[in-house]
Every structure is written in C-alpha cells, then in structure tokens.
N, C-alpha and C. Protein backbone atom coordinates (compact mmCIF):
# COMPACT_ATOMS: atom_id res chain seq x y z
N UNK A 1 20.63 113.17 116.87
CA UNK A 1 21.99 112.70 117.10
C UNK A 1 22.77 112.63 115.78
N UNK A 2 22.00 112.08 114.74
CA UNK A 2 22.81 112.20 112.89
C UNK A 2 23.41 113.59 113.06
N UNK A 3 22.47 114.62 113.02
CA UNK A 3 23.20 116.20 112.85
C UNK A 3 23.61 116.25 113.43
N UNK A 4 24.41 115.85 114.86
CA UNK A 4 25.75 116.30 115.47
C UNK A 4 26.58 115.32 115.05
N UNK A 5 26.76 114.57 114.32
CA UNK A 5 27.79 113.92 113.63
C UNK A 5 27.77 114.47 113.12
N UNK A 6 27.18 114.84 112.04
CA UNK A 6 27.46 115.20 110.68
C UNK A 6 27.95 116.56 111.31
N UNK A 7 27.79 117.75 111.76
CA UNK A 7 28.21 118.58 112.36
C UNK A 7 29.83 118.63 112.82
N UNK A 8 29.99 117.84 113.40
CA UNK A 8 31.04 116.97 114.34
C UNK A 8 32.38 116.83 112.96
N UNK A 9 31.63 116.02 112.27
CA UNK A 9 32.39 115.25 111.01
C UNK A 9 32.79 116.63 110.15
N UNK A 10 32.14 117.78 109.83
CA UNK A 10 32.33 118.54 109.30
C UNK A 10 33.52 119.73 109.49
N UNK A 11 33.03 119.96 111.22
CA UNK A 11 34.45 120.62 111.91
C UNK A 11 35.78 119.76 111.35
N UNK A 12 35.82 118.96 111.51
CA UNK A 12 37.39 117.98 111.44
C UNK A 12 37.37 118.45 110.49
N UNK A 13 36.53 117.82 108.98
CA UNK A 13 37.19 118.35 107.73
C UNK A 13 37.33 119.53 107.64
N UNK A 14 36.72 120.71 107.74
CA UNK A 14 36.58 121.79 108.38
C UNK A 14 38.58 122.41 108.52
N UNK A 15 39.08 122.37 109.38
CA UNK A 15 40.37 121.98 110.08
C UNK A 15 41.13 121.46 109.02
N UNK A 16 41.12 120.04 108.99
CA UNK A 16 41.52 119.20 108.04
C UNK A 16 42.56 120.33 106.74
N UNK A 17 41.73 120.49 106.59
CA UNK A 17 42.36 121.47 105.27
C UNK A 17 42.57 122.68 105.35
N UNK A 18 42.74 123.32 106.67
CA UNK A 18 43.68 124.09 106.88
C UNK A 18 45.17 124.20 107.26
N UNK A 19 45.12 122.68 107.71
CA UNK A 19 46.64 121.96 108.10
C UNK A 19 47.59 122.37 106.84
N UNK A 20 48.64 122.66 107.44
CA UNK A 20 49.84 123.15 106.20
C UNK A 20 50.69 121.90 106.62
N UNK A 21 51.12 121.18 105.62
CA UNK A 21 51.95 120.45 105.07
C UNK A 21 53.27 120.35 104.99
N UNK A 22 53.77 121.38 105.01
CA UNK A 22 55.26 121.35 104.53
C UNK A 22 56.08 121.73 106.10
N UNK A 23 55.92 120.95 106.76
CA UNK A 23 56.50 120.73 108.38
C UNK A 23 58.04 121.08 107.86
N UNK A 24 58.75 120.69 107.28
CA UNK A 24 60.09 120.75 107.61
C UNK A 24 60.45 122.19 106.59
N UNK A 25 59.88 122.91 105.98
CA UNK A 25 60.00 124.35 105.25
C UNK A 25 59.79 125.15 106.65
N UNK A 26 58.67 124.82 107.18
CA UNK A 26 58.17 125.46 108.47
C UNK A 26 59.01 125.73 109.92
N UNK A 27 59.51 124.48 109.89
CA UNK A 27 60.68 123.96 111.29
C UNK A 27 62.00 124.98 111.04
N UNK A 28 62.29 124.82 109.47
CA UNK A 28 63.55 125.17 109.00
C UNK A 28 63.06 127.11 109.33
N UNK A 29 62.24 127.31 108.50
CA UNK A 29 62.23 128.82 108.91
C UNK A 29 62.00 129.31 110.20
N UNK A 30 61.25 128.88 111.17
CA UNK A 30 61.00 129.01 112.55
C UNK A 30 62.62 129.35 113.25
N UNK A 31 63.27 127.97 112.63
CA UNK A 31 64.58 128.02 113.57
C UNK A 31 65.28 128.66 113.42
N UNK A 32 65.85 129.32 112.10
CA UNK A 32 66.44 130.36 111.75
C UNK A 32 66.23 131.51 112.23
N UNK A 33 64.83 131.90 112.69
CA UNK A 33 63.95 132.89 113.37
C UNK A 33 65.20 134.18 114.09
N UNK A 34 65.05 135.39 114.36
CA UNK A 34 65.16 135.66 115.22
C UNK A 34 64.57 135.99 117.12
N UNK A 35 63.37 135.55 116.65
CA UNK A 35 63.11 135.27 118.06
C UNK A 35 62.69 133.99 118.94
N UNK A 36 63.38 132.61 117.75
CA UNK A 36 63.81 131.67 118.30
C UNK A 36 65.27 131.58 119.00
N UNK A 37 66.26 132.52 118.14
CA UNK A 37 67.30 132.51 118.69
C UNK A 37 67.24 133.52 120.29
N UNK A 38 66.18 134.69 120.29
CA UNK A 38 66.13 135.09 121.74
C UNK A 38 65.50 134.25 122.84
N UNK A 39 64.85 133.15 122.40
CA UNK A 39 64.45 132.16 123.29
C UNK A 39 65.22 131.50 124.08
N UNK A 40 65.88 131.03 122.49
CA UNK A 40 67.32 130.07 122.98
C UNK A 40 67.95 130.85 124.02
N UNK A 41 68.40 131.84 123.55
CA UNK A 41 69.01 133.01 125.09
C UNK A 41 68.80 133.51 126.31
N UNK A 42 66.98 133.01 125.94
CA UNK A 42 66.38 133.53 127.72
C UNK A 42 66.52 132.13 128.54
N UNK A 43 66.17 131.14 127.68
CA UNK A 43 66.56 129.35 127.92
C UNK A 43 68.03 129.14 128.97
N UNK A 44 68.58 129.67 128.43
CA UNK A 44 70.06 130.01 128.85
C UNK A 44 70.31 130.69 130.37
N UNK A 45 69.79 131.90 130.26
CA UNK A 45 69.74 132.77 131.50
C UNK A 45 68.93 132.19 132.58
N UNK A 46 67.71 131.35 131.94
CA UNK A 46 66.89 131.25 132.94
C UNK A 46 67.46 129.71 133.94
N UNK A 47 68.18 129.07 133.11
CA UNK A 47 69.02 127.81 133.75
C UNK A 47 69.86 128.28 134.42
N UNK A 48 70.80 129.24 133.93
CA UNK A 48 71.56 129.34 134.99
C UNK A 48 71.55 130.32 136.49
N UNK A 49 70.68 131.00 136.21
CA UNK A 49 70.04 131.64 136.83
C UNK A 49 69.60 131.10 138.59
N UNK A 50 68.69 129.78 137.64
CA UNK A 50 68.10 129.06 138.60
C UNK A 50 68.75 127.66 139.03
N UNK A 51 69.80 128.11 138.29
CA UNK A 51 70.60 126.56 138.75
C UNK A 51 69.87 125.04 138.25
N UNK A 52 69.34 125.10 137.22
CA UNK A 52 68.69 124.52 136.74
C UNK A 52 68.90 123.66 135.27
N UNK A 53 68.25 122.69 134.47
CA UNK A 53 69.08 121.86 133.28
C UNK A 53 68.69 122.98 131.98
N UNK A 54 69.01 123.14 130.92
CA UNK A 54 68.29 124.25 129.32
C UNK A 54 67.12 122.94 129.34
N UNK A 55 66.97 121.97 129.62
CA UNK A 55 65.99 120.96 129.24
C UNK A 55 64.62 121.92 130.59
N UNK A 56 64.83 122.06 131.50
CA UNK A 56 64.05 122.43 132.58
C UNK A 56 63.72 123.49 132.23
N UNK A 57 64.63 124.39 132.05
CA UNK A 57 64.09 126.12 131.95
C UNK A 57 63.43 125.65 130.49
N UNK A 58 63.44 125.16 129.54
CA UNK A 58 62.98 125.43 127.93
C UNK A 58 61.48 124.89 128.66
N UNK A 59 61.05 123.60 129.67
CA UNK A 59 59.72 123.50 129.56
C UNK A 59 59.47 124.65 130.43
N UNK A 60 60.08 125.25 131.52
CA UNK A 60 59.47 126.60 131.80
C UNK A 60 58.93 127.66 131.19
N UNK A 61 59.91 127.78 129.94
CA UNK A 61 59.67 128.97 129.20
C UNK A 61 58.28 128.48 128.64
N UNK A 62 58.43 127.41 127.95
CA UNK A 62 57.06 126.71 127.20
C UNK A 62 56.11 126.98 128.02
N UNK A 63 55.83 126.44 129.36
CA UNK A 63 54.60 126.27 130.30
C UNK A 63 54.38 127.16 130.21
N UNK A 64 55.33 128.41 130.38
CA UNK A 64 54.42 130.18 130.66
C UNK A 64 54.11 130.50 129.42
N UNK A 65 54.55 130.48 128.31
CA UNK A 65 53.51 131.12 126.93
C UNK A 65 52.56 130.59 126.84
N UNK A 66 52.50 129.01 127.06
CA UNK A 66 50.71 128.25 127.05
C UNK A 66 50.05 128.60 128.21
N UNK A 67 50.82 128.86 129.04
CA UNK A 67 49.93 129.68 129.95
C UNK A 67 49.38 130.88 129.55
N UNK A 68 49.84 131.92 129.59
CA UNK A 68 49.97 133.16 128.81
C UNK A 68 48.82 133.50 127.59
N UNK A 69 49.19 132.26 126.64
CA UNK A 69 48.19 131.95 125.47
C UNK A 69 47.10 131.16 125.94
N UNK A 70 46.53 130.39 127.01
CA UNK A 70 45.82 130.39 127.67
C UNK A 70 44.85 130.95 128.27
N UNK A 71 45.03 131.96 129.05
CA UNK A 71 44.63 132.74 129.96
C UNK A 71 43.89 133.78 129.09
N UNK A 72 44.88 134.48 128.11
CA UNK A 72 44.04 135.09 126.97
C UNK A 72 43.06 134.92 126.37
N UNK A 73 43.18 133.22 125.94
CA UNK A 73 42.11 132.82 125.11
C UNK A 73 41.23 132.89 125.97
N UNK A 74 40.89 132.29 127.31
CA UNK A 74 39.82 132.48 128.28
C UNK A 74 39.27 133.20 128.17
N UNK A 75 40.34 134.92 128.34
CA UNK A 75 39.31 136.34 128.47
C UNK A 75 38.39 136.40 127.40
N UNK A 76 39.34 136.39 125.94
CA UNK A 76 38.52 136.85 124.76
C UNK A 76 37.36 136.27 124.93
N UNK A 77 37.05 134.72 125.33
CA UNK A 77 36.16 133.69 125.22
C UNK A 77 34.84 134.14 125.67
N UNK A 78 35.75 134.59 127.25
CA UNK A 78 34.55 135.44 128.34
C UNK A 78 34.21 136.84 127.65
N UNK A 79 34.55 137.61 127.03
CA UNK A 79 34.16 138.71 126.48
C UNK A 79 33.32 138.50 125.71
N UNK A 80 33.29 137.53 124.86
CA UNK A 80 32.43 136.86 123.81
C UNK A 80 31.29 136.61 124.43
N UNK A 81 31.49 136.14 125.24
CA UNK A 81 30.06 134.99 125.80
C UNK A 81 29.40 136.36 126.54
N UNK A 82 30.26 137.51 127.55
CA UNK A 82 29.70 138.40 127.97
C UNK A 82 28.32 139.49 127.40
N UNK A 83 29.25 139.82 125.85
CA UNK A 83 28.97 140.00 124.67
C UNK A 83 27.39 139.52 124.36
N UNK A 84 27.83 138.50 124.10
CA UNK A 84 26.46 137.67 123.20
C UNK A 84 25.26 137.80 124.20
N UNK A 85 25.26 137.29 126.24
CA UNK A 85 24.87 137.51 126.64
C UNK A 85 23.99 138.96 127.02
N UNK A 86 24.56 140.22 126.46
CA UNK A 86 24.59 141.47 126.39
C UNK A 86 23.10 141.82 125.47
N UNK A 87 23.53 141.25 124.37
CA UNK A 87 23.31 141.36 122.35
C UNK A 87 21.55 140.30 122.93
N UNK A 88 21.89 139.32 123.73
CA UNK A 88 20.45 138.66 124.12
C UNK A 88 19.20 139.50 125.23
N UNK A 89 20.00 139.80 126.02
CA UNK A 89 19.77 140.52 126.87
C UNK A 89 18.97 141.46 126.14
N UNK A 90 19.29 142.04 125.56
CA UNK A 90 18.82 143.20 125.00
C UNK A 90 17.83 143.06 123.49
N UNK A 91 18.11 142.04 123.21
CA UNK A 91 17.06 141.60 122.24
C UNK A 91 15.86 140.95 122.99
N UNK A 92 16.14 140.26 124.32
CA UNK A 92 14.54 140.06 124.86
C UNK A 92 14.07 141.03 125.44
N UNK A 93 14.62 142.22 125.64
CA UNK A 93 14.00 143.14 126.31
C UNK A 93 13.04 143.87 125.34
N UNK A 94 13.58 143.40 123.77
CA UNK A 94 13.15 144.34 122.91
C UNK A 94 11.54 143.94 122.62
N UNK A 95 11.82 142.07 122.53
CA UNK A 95 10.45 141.19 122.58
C UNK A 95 9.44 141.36 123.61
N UNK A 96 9.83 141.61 124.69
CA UNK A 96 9.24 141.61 125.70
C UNK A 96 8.04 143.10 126.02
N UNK A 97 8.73 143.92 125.10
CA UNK A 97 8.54 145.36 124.94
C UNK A 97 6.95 145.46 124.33
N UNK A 98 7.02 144.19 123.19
CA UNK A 98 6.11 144.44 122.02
C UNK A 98 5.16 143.62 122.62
C-alpha cells in the first residue's frame, strides 16, 4: 500500500510541474485567437438558429468538443489496450512455444 502512495504522490508532482503559470498571458492570447473569434460566430448562429440564449448555444458548442475530445480519447485508449493485448498475446504464444 506505501508504493501506491508513493506512486500516487509522484503522478501529482509528476503534473504539478507541468502546469503553466502565466493564466492571464494565456487567456489574453487564446482570446485574440482567430478561432476563438470563429467560435464566437458559430455561438451566434447556433442561438439564433435555435432560438436559443449565446449563454445556451456556447455550453452546446462546449458539450460537443468534450464530447468529441472524449470519444477520441476512448478510441486511442481502446487501440492501446487492443494493442498491448495483441503485443501479450503474442508474447505468450512465444513462451508457450518453448
């Protein structure tokens, strides 16, 4: 149980110090963006569109990229695990051989 703390404790720091700092350099360039400003514009279309508030369509737009970025991460995940399962598979066949 110690080594999965310490494990545990390590990821965070791990992370920890990859965090970038300078939030408002970051915010400021993001927003300037040009494909924050096409957001802002689909934000737009998609309210009125749907008869709907820019507060409603913006968590729409949001929900579907984390969706989107979601769903992806899943596959890769499953490809991985498919993968490794594959890479095992085939290494006990190799043990099994001898």
């Amino acid at each position: 149980m110690e080594s999965i703390q310490l494990l545990n404790t390590a990821i965070i720091k791990s992370k920890e110090k990859k965090i970038n700092n300078s939030y408002e350099e970051r915010l400021t360039k993001i927003n300037n963006s040009p494909a924050i400003e096409a957001i802002n514009k689909s934000i737009s279309i998609l309210a009125e569109n749907q008869k709907i508030s820019r507060d409603q369509a913006a968590l729409q737009v949001i929900d579907a990229i984390r969706e989107l970025d979601s769903i992806w991460s899943d596959y890769v995940t499953m490809e991985g695990i498919d993968r490794l399962k594959g890479m095992l598979q085939g290494s006990n066949g190799q043990n099994s051989s001898h």
